[in-house]
Protein backbone atom coordinates (compact mmCIF):
# COMPACT_ATOMS: atom_id res chain seq x y z
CA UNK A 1 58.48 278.26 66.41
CA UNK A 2 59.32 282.07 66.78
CA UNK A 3 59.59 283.52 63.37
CA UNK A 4 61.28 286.68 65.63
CA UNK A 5 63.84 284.56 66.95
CA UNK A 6 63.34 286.52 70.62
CA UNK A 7 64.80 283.25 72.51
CA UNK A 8 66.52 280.71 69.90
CA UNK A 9 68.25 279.06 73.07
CA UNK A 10 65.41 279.21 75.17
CA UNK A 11 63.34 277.52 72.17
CA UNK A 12 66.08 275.04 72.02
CA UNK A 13 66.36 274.57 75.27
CA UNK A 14 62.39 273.63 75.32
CA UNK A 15 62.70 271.02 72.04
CA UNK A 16 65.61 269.35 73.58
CA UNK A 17 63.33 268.84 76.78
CA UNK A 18 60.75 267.66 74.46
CA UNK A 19 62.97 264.46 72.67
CA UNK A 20 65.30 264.64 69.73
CA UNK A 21 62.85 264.93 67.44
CA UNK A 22 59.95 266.54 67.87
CA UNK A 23 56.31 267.94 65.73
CA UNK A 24 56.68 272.12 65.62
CA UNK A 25 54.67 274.45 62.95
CA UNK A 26 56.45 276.90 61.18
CA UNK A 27 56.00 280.80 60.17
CA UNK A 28 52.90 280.42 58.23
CA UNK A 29 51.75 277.69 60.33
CA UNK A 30 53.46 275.03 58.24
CA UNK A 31 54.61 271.38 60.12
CA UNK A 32 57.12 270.18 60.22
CA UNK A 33 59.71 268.40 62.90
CA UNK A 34 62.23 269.88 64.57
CA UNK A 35 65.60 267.55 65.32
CA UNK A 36 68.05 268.67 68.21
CA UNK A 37 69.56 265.69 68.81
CA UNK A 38 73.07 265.86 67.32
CA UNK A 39 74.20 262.26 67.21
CA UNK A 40 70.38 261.72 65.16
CA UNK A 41 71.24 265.19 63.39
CA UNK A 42 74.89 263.54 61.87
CA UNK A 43 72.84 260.61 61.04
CA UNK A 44 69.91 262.04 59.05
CA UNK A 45 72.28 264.76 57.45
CA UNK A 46 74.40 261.50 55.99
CA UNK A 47 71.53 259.88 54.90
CA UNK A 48 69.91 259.50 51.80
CA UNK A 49 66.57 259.25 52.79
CA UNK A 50 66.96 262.60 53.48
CA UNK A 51 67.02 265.06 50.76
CA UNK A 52 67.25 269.03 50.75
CA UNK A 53 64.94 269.36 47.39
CA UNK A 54 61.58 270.96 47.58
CA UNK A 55 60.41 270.22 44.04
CA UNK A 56 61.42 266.14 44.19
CA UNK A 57 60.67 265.56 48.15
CA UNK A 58 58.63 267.51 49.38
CA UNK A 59 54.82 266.87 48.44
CA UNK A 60 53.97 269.85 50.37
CA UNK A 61 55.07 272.02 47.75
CA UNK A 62 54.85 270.00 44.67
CA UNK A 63 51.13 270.05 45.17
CA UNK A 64 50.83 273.70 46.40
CA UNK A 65 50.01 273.52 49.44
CA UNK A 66 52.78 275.49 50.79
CA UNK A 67 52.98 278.03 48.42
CA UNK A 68 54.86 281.02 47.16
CA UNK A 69 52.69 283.40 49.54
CA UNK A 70 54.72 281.26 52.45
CA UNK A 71 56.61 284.11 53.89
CA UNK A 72 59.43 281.65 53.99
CA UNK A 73 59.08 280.10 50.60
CA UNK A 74 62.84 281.83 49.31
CA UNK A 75 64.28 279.73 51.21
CA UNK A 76 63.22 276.09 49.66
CA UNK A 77 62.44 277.59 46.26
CA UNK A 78 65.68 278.56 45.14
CA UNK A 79 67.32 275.89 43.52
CA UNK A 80 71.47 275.70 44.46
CA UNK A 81 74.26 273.64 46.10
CA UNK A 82 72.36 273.77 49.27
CA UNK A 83 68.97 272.61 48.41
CA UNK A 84 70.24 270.03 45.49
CA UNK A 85 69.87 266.26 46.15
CA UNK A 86 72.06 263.22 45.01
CA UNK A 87 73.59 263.24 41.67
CA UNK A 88 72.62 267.02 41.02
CA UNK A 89 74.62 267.78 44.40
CA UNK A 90 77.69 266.06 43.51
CA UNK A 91 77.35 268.09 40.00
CA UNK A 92 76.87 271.14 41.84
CA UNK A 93 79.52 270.67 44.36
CA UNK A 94 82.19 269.75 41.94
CA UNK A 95 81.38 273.50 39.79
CA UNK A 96 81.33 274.94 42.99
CA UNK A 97 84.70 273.52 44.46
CA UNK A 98 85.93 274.49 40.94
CA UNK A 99 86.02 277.84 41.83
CA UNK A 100 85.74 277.88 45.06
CA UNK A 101 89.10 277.00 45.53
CA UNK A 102 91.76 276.03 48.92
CA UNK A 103 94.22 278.58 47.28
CA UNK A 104 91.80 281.27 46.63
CA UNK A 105 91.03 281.11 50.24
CA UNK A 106 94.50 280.70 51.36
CA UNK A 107 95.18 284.27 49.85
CA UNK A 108 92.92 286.15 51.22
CA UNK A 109 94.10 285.86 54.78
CA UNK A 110 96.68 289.70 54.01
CA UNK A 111 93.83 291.32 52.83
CA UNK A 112 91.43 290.53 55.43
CA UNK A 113 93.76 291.87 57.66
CA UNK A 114 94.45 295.35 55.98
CA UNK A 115 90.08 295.26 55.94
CA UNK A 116 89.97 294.88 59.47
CA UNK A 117 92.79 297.43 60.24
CA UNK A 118 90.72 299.96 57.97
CA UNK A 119 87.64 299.35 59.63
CA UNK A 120 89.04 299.50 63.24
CA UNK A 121 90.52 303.24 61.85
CA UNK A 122 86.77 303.87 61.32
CA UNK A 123 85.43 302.84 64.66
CA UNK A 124 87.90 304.54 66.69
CA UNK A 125 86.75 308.00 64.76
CA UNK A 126 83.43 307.19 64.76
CA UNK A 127 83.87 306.73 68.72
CA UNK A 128 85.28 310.07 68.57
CA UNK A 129 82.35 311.80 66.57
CA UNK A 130 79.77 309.41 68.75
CA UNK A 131 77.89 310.70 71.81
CA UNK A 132 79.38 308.76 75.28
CA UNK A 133 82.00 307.28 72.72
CA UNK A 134 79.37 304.59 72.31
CA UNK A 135 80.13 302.56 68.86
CA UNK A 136 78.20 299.37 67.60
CA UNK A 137 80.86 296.67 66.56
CA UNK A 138 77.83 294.80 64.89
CA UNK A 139 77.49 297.61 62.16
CA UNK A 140 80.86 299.51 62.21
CA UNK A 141 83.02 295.94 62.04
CA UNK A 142 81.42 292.35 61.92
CA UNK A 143 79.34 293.17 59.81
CA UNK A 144 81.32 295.12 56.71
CA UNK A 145 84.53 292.37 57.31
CA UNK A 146 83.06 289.77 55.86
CA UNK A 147 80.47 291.51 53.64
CA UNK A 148 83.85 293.09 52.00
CA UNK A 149 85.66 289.68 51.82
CA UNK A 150 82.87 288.12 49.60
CA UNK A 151 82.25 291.09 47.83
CA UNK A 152 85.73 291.73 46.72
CA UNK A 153 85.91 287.66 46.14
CA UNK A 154 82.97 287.89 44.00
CA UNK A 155 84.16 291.12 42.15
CA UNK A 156 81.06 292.83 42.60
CA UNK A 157 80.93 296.63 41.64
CA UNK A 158 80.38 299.18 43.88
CA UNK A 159 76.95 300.25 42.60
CA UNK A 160 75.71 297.03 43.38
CA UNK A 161 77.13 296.75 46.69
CA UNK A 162 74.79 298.26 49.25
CA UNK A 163 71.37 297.06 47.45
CA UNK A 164 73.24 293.54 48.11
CA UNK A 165 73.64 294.01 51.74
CA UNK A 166 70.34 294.96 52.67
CA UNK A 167 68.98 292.25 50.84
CA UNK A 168 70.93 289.85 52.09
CA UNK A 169 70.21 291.24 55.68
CA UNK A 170 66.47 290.76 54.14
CA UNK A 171 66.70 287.14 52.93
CA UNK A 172 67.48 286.67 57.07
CA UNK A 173 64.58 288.26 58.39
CA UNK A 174 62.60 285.46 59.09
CA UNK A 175 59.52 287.40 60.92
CA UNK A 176 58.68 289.86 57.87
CA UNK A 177 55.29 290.09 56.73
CA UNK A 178 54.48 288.48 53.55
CA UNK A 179 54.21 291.58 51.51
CA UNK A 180 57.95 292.70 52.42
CA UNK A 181 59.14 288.67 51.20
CA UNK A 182 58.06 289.56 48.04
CA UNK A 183 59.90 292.79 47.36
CA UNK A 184 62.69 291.70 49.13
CA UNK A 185 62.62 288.56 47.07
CA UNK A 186 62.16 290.39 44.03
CA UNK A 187 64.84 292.80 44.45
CA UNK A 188 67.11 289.87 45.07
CA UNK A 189 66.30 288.07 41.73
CA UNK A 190 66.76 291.64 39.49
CA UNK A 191 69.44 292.78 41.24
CA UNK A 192 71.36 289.23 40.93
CA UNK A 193 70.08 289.45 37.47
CA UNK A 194 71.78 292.86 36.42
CA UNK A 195 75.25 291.40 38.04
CA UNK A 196 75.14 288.78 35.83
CA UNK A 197 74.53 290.61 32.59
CA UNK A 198 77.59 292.83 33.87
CA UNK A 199 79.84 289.83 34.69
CA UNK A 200 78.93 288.88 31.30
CA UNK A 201 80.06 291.82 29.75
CA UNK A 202 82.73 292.53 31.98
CA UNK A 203 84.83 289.12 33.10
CA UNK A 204 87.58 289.64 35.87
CA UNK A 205 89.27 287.03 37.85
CA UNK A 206 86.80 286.87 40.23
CA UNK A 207 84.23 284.38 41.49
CA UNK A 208 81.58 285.08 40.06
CA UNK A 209 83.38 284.97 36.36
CA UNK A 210 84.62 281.93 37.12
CA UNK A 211 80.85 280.70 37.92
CA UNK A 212 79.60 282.66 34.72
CA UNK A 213 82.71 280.12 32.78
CA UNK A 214 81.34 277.14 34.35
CA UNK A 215 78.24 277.22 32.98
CA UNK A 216 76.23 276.53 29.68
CA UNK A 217 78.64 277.35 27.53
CA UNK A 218 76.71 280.05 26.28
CA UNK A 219 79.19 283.27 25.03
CA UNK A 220 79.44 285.06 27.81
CA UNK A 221 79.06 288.54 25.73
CA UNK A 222 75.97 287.30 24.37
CA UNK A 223 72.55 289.53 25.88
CA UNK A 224 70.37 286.14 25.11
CA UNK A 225 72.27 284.43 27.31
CA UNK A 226 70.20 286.00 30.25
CA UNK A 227 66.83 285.18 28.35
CA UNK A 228 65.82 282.31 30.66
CA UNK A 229 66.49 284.94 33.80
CA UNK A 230 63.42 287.08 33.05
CA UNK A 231 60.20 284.81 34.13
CA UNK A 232 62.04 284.93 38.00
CA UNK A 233 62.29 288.71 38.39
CA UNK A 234 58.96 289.34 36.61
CA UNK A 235 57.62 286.09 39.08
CA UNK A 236 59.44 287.55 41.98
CA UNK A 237 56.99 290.89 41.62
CA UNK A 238 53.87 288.65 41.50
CA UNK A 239 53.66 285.55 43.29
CA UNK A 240 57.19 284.77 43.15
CA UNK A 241 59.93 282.79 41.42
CA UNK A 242 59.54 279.14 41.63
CA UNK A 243 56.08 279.17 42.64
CA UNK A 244 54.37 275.65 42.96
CA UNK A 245 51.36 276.66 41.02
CA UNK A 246 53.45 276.56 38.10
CA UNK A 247 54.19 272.61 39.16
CA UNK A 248 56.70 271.21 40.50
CA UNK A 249 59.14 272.49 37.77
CA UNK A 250 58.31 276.48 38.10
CA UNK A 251 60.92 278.80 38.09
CA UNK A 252 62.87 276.63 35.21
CA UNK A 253 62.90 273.31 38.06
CA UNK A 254 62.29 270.08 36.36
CA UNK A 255 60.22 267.79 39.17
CA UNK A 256 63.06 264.92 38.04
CA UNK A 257 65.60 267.22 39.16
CA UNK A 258 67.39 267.16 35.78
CA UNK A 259 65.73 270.17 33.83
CA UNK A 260 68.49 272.31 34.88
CA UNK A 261 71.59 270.43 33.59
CA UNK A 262 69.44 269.18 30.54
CA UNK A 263 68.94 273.13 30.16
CA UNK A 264 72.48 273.85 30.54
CA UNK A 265 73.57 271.41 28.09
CA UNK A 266 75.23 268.82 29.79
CA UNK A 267 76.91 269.35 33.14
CA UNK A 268 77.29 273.20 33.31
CA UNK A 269 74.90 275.88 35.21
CA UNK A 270 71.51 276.75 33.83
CA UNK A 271 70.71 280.32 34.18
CA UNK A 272 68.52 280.56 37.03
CA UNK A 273 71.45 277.82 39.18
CA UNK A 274 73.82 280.45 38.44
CA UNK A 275 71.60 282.96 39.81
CA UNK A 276 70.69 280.42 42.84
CA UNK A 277 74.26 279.84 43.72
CA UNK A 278 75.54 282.97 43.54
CA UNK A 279 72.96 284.27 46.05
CA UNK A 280 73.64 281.15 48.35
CA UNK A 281 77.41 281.89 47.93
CA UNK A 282 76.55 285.37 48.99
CA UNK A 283 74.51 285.12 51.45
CA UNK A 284 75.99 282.34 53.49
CA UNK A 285 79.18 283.55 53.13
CA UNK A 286 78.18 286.85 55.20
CA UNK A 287 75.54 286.84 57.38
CA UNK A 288 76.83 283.60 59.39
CA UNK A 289 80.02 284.93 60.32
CA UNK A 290 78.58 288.13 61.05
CA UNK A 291 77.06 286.81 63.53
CA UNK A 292 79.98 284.68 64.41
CA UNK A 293 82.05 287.48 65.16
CA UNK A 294 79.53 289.56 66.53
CA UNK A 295 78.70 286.42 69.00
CA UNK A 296 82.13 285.92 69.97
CA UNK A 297 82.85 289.55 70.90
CA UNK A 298 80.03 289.65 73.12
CA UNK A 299 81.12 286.36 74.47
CA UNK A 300 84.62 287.68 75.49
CA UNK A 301 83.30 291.26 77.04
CA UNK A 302 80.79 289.00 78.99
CA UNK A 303 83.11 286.70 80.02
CA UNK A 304 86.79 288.66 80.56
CA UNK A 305 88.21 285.19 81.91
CA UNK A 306 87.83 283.69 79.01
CA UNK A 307 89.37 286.33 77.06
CA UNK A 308 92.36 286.25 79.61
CA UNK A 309 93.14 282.64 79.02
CA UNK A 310 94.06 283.97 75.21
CA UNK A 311 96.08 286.61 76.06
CA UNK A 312 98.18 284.62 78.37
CA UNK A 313 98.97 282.24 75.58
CA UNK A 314 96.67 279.12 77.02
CA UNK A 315 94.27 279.46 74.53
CA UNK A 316 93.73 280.01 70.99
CA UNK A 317 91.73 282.84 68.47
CA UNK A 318 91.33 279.31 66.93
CA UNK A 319 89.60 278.31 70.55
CA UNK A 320 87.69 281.45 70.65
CA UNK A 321 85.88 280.71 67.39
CA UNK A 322 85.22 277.43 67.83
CA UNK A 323 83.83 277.63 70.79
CA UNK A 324 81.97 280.70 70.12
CA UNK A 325 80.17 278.34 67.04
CA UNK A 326 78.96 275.90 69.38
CA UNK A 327 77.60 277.80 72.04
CA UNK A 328 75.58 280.38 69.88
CA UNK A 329 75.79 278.48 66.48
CA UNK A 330 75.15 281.31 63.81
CA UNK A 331 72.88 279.35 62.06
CA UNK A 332 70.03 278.34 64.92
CA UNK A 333 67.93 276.06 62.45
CA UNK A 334 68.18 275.04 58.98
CA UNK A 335 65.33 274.82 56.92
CA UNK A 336 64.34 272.78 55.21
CA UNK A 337 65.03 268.79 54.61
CA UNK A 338 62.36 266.13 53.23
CA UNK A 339 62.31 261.98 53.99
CA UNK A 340 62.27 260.75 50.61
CA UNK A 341 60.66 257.50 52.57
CA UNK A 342 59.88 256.84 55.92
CA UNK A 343 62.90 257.16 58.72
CA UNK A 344 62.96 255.66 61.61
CA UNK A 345 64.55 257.44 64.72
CA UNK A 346 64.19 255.64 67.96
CA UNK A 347 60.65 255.28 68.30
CA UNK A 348 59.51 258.15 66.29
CA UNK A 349 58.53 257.43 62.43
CA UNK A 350 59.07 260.46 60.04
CA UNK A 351 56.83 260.11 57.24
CA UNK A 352 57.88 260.11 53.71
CA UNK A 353 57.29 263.50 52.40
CA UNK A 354 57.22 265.34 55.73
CA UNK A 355 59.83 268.32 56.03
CA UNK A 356 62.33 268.48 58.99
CA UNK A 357 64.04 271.52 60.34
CA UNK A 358 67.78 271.09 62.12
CA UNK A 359 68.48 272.44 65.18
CA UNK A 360 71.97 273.49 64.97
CA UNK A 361 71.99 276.05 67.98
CA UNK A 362 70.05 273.78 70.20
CA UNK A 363 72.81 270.90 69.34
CA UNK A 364 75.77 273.10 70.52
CA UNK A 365 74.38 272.88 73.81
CA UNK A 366 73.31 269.50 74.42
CA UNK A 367 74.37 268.57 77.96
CA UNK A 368 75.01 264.73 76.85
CA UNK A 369 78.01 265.61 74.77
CA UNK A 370 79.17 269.16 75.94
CA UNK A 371 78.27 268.39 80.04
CA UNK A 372 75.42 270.08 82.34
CA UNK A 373 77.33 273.20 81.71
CA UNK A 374 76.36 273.10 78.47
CA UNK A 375 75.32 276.73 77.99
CA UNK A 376 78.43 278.78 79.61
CA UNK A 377 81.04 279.71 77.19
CA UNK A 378 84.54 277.96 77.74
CA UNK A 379 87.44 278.62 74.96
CA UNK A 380 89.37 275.40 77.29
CA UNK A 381 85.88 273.54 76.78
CA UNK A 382 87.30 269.60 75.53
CA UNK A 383 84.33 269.53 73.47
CA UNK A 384 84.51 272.81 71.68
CA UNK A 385 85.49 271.57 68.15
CA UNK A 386 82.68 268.92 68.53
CA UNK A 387 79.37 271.09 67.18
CA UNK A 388 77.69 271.02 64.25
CA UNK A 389 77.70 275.23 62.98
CA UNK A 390 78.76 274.44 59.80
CA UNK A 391 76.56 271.43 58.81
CA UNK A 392 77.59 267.70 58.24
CA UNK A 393 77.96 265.25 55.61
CA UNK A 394 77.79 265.98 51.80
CA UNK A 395 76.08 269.77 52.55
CA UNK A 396 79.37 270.33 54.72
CA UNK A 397 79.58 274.53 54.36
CA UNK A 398 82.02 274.69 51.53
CA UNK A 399 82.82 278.24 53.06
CA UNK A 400 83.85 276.90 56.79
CA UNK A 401 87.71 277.71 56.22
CA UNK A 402 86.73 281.26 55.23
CA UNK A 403 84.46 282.15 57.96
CA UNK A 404 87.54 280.52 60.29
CA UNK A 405 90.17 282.70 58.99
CA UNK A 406 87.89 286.20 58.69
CA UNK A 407 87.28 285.05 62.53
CA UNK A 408 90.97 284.56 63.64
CA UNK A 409 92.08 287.70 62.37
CA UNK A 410 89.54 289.47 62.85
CA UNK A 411 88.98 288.97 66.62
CA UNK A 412 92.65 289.16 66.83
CA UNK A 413 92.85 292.61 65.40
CA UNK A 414 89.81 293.68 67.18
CA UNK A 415 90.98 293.28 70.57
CA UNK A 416 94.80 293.90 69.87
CA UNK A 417 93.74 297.68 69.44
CA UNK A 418 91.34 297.88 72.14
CA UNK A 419 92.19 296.00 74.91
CA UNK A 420 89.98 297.99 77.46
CA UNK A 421 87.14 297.78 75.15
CA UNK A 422 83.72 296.87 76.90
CA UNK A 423 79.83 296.36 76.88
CA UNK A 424 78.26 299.53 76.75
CA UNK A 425 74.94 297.77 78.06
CA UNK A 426 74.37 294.94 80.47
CA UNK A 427 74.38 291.74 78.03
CA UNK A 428 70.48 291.15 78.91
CA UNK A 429 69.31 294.60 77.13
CA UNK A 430 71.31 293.42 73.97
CA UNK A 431 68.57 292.90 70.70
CA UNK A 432 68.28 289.58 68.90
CA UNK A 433 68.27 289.70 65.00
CA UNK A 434 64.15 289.00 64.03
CA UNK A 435 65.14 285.22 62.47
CA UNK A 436 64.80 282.00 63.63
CA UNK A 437 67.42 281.28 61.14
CA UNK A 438 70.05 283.48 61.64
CA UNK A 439 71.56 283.86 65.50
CA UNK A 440 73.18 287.11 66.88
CA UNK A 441 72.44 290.30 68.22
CA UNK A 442 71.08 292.58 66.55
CA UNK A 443 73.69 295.70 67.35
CA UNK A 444 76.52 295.12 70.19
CA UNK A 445 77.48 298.80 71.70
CA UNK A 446 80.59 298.86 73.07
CA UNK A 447 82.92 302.02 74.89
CA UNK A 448 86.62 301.26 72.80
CA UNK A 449 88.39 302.37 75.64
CA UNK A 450 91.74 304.00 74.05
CA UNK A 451 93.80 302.13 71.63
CA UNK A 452 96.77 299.53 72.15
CA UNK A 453 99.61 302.60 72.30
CA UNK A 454 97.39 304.77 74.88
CA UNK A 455 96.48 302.26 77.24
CA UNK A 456 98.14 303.05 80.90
């Protein structure tokens, strides 16, 4: 598979050709198989054969063969919500929920409102200052909506701020070299380290306080508490945290999956799973519906129809986004998931220990559920709520109402004040993020056009 990502649908296109299941190799040249199927994909992901943890299921890595030097090794080494397994999910999922609450969510709605209206003040005088008037919505708006959102939610200082969004941006980039994995990697783990020792010292009523209060019990004021958290960023410059050289319990994992709650003294957070979760919160709570927004605006300019079906009242924002998430799913694959014993699907046998990868963007546009026009974007589509963008089963995205609502209103706002807005370049000269993981283009250029209250 394309670490660059330069044609996620065209790979799709090619696996789905290929069966629902199917042998690929990996960045690094590791195996693995690649499931686009999505009726098999809603069975293996409610299966518990099936497990997302590296250091129980996945022999792989217990034994070293895939090691830290994997350029893609953050992404099954960190131990969170998302790569937990059975009993340690559910304990996971029920901190999470905790404070990741329905009526947190349900307030944020105002305020990501008066965000978009400030940022659409910026791109209209940016378009001013720019030459041609050309803007990039990518960078000037999808991108710093929902990057503010979960930074305010989180109450992360300023001075952290930008260091987190390029290394989130990093933890993406799926077709670095290995040398620029480990400093990004590195700078992650220090960087999430220092927040934590501030969040410590200074609680607020934000999310990450709340996940600081939910975990060992430890007093929050207390500069041991954070003892456990230097192996990873001294790790993270060498070989890297959670390496399996260490065994299958480095980075503070236990290979029985129960180190970390036996760490954190019953069923809190250890260190290192606060650390984990927060950058999973943070990360997938950004970069997906960046690209979700990003996708959907290009989606609209490309397809002006479409957008006039909204406007005229016979479609939804609500449409918009769902639609836009199954025809460019944010999130082309997942990586990674492990059969804990053999699985059986169809004729294929998938070997206990082998690793799978989930085809999420190639799913959206399977022509046996969404028809032979499969690929063209439709906000009237009957099948546009049936995709599989945000996961299914017990790894369900706990942040799928968020990204909805940031969507909505965003999109909303977006074309409200610049209904003449357009592509600045044919859609086929647009740049594809460098991930196989993450789907959207990399910048979208657009001419504004003049605001609501100058249009003639």
């Amino acid at each position: 598979m394309d670490g660059l990502g330069r044609d996620v649908q065209g790979e799709g296109a090619l696996l789905r050709g290929r069966g629902g299941v199917v042998r690929v190799v990996l960045p690094g040249g590791v195996g693995a198989w690649a499931v686009t199927d999505p009726q098999v994909i809603r069975g293996l992901l409610t299966d518990g054969r099936v497990s997302k943890d590296a250091y129980r299921h996945w022999p792989a890595w217990q034994r070293g063969e895939v090691a830290a030097e994997w350029p893609l090794a953050v992404w099954v080494s960190v131990q969170n919500l998302v790569t937990s397994y059975g009993a340690e999910h559910r304990r996971l999922r029920g901190l999470m929920g905790s404070a990741f609450t329905a009526r947190r969510v349900g307030l944020l709605g105002p305020r990501v409102g008066e965000i978009a209206a400030e940022l659409l003040e910026g791109m209209e005088a940016a378009a001013r200052e720019a030459r041609g008037g050309v803007v990039d919505v990518r960078g000037l708006y999808a991108q710093p909506l929902p990057s503010r959102v979960m930074l305010e939610l989180f109450g992360i200082p300023e001075e952290f701020r930008g260091a987190l969004r390029e290394i989130i941006e990093g933890f993406f980039a799926t077709g670095v070299s290995l040398e620029e994995a480990r400093r990004n990697y590195a700078a992650l783990y220090r960087t999430m380290g220092e927040l934590v020792a501030f969040k410590r010292r200074c609680p607020a009523e934000d999310l990450t306080s709340a996940l600081i209060a939910a975990g060992s019990g430890a007093d929050p004021a207390d500069p041991d508490a954070l003892s456990d958290l230097t192996h990873l960023t001294d790790a993270a410059d060498g070989a890297g945290a959670g390496a399996p050289g260490a065994g299958a319990a480095g980075a503070g994992g236990a290979s029985d999956g129960v180190g970390a709650q036996e760490a954190a003294g019953g069923g809190g957070l250890s260190e290192k799973e606060l650390v984990d979760n927060l950058i999973m919160l943070l990360s997938a709570g950004c970069e997906p519906t960046v690209n979700l927004l990003a996708n959907a605006v290009v989606l609209l300019l490309r397809e002006p129809g479409q957008l006039e079906l909204v406007r005229s009242g016979r479609a939804t924002w609500g449409d918009v986004v769902e639609e836009a998430l199954r025809v460019e799913a944010p999130g082309a694959n997942a990586i990674l998931r492990y059969a804990v014993e053999d699985v059986r699907v169809g004729e294929t046998v998938i070997p206990r220990g082998d690793a799978l990868v989930i085809g999420f963007a190639a799913a959206g546009r399977d022509p046996g559920v969404h028809g032979e026009d499969a690929e063209r974007f439709d906000v009237m589509r009957a099948t546009r709520r049936e995709h599989l963008s945000f996961g299914h089963g017990v790894h369900y995205c706990l942040g799928a109402p968020l990204a909805r609502l940031e969507a909505e209103i965003a999109l909303q706002a977006l074309f409200a004040r610049f209904p003449e807005m357009r592509l600045a370049v044919e859609p086929g000269a647009l740049r594809p993020t460098e991930s196989f993981i993450s789907n959207g283009p990399r910048d979208v250029p657009v001419l504004l056009g003049p605001p609501a209250g100058e249009v003639r």
